[in-house]
N, C-alpha and C. Protein backbone atom coordinates (compact mmCIF):
# COMPACT_ATOMS: atom_id res chain seq x y z
N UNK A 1 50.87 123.88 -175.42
CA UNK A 1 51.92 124.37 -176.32
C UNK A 1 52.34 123.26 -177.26
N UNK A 2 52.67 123.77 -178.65
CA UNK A 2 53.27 123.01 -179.76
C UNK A 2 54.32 122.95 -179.85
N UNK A 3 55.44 122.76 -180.15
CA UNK A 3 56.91 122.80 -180.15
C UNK A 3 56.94 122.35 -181.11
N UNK A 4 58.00 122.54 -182.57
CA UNK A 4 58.39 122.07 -184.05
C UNK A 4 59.55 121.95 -184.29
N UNK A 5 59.80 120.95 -184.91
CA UNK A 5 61.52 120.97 -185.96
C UNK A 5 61.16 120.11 -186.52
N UNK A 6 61.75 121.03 -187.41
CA UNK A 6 62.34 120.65 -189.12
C UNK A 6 63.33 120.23 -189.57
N UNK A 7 63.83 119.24 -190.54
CA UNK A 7 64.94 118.93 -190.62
C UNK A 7 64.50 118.28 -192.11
N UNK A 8 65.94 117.82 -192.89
CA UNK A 8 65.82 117.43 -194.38
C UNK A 8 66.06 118.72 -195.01
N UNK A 9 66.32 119.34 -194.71
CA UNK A 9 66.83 120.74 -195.97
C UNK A 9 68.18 120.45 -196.50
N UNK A 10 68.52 120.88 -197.72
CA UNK A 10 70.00 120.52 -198.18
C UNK A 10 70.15 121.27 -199.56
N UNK A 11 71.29 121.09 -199.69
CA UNK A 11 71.61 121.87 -201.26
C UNK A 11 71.13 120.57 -202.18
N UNK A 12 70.50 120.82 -203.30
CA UNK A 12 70.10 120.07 -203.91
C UNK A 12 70.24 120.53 -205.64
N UNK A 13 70.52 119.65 -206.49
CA UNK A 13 70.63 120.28 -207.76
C UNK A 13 68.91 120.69 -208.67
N UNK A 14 69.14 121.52 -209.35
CA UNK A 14 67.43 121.43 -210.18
C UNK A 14 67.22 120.15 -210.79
N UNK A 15 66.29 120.04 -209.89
CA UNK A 15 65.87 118.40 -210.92
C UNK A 15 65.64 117.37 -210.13
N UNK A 16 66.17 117.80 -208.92
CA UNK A 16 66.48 116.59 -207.77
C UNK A 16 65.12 116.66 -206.83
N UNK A 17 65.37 115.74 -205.72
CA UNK A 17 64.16 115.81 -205.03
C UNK A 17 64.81 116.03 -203.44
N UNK A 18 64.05 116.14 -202.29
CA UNK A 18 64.44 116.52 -201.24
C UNK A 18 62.89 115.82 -200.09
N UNK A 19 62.92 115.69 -198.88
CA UNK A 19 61.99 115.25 -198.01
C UNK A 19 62.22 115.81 -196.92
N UNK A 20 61.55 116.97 -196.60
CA UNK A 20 61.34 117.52 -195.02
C UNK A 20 60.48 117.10 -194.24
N UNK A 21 60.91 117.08 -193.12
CA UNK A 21 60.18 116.19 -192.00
C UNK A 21 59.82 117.52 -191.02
N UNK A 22 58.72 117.39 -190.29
CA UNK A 22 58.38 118.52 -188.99
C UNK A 22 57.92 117.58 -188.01
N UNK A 23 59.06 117.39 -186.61
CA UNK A 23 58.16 116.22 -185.90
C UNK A 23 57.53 117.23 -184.82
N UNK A 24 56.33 116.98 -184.32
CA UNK A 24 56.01 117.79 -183.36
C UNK A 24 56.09 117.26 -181.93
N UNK A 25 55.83 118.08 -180.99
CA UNK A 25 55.45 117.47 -179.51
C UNK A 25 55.08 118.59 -178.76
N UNK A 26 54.46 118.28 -177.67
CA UNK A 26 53.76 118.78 -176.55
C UNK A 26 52.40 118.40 -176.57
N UNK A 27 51.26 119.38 -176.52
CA UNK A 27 49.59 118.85 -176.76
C UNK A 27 49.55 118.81 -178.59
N UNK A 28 50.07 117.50 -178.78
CA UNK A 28 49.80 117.26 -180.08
C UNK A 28 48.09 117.10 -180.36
N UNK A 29 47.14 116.65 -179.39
CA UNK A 29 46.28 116.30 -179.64
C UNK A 29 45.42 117.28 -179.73
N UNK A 30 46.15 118.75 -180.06
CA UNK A 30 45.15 119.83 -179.71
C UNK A 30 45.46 120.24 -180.68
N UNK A 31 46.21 120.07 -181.95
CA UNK A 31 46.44 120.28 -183.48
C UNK A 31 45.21 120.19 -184.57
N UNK A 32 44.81 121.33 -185.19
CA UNK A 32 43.93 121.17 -186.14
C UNK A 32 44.38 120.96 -187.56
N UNK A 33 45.69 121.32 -188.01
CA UNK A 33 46.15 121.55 -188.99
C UNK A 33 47.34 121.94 -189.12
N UNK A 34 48.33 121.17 -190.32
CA UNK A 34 49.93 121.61 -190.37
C UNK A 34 49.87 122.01 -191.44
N UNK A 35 51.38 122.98 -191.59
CA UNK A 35 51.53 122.90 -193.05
C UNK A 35 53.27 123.50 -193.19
N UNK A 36 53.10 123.61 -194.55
CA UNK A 36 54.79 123.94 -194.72
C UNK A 36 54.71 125.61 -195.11
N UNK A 37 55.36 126.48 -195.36
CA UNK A 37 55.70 127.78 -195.53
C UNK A 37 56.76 128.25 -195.81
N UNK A 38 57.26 128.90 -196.88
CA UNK A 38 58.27 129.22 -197.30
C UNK A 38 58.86 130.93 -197.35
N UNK A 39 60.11 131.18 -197.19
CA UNK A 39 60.40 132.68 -197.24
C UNK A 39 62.06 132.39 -197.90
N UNK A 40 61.99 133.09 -199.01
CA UNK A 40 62.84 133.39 -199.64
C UNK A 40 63.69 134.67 -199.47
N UNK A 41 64.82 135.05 -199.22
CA UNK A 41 65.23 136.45 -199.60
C UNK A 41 64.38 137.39 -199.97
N UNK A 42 64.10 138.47 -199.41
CA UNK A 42 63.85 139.73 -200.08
C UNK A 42 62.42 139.33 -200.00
N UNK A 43 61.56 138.22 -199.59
CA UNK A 43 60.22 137.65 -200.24
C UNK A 43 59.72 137.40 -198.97
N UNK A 44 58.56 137.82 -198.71
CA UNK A 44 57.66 137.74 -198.23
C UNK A 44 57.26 136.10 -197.42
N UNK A 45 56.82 135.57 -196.46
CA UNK A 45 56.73 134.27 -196.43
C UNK A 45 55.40 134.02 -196.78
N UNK A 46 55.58 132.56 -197.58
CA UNK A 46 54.44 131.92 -198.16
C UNK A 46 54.12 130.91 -197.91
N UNK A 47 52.69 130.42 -198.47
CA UNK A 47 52.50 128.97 -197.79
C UNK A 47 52.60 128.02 -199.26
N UNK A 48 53.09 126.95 -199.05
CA UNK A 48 53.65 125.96 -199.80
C UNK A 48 52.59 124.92 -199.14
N UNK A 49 52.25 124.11 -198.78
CA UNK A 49 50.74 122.93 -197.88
C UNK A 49 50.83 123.09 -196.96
N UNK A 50 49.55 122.91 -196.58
CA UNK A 50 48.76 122.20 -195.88
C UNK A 50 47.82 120.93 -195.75
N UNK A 51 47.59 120.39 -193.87
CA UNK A 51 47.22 119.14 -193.89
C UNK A 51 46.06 119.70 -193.37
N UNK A 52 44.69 119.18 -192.78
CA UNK A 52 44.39 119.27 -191.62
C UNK A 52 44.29 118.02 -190.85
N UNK A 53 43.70 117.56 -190.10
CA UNK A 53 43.68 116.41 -188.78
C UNK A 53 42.07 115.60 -189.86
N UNK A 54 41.71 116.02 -191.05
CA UNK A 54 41.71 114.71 -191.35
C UNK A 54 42.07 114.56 -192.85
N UNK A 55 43.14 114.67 -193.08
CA UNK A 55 44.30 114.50 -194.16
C UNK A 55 43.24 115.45 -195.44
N UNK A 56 42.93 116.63 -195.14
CA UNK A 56 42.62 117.69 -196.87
C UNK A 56 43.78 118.21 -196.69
N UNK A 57 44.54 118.24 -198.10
CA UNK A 57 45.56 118.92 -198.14
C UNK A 57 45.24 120.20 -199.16
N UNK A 58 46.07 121.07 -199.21
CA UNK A 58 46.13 122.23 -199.88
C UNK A 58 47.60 122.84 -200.37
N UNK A 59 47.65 123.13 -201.64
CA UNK A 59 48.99 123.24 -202.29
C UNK A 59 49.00 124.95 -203.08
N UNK A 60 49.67 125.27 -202.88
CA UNK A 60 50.44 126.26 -203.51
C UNK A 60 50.44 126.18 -205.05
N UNK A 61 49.76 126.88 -206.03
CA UNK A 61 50.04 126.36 -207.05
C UNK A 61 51.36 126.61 -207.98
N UNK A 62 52.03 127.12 -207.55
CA UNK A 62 53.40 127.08 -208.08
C UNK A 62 53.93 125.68 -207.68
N UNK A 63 53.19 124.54 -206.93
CA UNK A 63 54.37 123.27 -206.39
C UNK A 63 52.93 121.97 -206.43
N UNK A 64 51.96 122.36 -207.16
CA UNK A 64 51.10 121.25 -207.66
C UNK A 64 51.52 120.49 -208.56
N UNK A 65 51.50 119.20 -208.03
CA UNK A 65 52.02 118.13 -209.32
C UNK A 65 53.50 118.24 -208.85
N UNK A 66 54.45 119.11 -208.02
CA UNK A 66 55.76 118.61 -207.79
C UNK A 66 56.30 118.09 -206.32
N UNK A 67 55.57 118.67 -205.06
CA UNK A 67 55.51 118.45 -203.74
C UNK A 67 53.85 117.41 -203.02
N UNK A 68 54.67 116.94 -202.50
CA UNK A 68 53.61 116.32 -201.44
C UNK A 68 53.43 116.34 -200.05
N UNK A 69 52.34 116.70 -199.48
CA UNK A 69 52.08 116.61 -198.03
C UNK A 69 52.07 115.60 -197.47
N UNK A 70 52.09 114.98 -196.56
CA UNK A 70 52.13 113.56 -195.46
C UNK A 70 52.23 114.02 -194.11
N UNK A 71 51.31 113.37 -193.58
CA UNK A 71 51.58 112.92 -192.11
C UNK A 71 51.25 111.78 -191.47
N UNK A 72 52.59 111.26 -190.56
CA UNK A 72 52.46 109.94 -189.53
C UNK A 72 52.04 110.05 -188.22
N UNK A 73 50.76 109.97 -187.96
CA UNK A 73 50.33 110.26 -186.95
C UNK A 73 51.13 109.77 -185.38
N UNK A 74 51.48 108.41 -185.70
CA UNK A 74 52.00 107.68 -185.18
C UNK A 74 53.57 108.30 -184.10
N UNK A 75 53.95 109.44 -185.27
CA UNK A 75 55.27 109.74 -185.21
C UNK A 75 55.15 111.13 -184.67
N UNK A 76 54.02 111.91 -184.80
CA UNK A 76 53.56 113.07 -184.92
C UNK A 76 54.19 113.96 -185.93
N UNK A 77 54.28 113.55 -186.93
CA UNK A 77 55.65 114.51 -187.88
C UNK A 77 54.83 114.31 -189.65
N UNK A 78 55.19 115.92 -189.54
CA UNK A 78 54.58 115.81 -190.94
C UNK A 78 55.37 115.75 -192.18
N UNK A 79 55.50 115.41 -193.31
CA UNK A 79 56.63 115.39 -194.48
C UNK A 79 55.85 116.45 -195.11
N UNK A 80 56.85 116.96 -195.99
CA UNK A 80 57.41 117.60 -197.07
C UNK A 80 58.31 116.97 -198.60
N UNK A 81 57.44 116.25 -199.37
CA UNK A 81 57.79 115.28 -200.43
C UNK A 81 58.23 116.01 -201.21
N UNK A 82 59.33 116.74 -202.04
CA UNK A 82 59.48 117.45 -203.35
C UNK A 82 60.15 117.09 -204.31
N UNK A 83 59.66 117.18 -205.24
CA UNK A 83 60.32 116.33 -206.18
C UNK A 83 60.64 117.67 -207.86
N UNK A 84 61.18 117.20 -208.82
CA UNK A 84 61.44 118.15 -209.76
C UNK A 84 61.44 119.76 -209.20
N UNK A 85 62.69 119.94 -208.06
CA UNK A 85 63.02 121.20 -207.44
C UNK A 85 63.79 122.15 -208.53
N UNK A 86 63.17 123.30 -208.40
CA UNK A 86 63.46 124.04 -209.18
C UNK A 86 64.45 125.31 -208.43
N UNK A 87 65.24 126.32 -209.09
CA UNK A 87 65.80 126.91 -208.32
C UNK A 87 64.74 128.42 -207.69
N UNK A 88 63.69 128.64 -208.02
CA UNK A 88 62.77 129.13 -207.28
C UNK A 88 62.35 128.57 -205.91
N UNK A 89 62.48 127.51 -205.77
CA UNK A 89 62.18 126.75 -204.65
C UNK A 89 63.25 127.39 -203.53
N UNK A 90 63.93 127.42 -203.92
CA UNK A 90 65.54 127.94 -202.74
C UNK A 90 64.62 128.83 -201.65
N UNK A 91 64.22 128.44 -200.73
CA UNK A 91 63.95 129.36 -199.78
C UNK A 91 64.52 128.66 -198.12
N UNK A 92 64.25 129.74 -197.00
CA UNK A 92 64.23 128.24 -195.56
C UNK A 92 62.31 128.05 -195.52
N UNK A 93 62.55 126.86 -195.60
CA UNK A 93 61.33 126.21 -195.07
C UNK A 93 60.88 126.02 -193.77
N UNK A 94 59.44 126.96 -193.50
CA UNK A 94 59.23 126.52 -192.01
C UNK A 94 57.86 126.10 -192.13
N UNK A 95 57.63 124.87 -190.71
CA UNK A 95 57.01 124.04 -190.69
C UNK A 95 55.21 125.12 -189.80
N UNK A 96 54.28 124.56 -189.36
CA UNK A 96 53.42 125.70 -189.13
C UNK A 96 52.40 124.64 -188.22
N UNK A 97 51.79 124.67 -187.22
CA UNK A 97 50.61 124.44 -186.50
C UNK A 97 49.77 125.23 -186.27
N UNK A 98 48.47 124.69 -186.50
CA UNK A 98 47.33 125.41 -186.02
C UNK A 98 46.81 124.18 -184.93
N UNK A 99 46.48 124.79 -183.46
CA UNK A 99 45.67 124.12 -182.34
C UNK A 99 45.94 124.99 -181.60
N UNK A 100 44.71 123.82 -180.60
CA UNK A 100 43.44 124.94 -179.52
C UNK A 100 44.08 124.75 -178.03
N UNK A 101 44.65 125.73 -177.77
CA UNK A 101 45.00 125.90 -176.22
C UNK A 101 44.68 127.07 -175.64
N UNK A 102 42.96 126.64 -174.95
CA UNK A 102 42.45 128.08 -174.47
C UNK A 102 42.11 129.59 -175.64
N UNK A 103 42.81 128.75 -176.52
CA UNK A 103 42.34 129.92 -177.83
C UNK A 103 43.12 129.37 -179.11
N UNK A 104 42.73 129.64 -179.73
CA UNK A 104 43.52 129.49 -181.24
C UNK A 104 44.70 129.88 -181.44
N UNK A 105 45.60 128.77 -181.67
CA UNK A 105 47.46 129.41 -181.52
C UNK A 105 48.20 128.27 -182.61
N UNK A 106 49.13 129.10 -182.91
CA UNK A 106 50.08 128.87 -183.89
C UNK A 106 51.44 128.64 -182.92
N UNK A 107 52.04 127.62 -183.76
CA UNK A 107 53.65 127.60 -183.89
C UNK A 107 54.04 127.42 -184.81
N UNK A 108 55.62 127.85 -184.96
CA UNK A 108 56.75 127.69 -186.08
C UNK A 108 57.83 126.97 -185.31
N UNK A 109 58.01 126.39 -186.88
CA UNK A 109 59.71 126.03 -186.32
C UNK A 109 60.80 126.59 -186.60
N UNK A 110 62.04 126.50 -186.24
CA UNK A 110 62.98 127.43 -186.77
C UNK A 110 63.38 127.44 -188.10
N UNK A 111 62.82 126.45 -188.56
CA UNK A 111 62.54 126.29 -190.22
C UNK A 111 64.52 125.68 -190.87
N UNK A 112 64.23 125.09 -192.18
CA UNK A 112 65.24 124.57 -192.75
C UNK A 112 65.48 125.52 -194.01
N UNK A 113 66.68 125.10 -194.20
CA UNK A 113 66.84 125.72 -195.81
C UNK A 113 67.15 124.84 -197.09
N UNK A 114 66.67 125.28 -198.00
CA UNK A 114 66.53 124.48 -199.01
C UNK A 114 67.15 125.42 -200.20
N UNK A 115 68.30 124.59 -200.67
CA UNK A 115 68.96 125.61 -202.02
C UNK A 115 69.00 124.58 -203.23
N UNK A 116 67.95 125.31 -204.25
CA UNK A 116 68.47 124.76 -205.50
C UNK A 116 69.33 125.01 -206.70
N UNK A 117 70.21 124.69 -206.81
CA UNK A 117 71.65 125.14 -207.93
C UNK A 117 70.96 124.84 -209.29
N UNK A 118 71.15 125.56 -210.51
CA UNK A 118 70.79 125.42 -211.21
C UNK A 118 71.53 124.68 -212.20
């Protein structure tokens, strides 16, 4: 099992930047891939990056050129870099694992929220 939290969400003005963190634990070593995911009001949840276990990332193109992926292996925790936040961005952010325990399984975290004021 994976276990997640998220943290770094905050009200933030348009324009500003913000850094979410997802530290993980349990069989970290059975992780193929993280990423971030977003759900807005009324909206559907989406994916905003991904890492995999050997750092390809993958971006959303609504947040290319403004967010960045990271992970510290060290720490087991992945970032969420954003920078020039827009008020589309306003969603809660949840964090996402893919690894192998006896089968292919996912976790979430209870995810953060992120509001941008315009």
């Amino acid at each position: 099992q994976v276990q997640l939290v998220e943290s770094g969400g905050a009200p933030v003005q348009a324009g500003g930047s913000l850094r979410l963190s997802c530290a993980a634990s349990g069989t970290i070593l059975s992780i193929n891939s993280m990423g971030w995911y977003r759900q807005a009001p009324g909206k559907q949840r989406e994916l905003v990056a991904t890492i995999s276990r050997r750092d390809e990332t993958n971006y959303a193109d609504s947040v290319k050129g403004r967010f960045n992926i990271s992970r510290d292996n060290a720490k087991s925790t992945v970032y969420l870099q954003m920078t020039s936040l827009k008020p589309e961005d306003t969603a809660v952010y949840f964090c996402n694992a893919a690894y192998y325990s006896g089968g292919n399984s996912i976790s979430w975290g209870q995810g953060t929220q992120v509001t941008v004021s315009s």
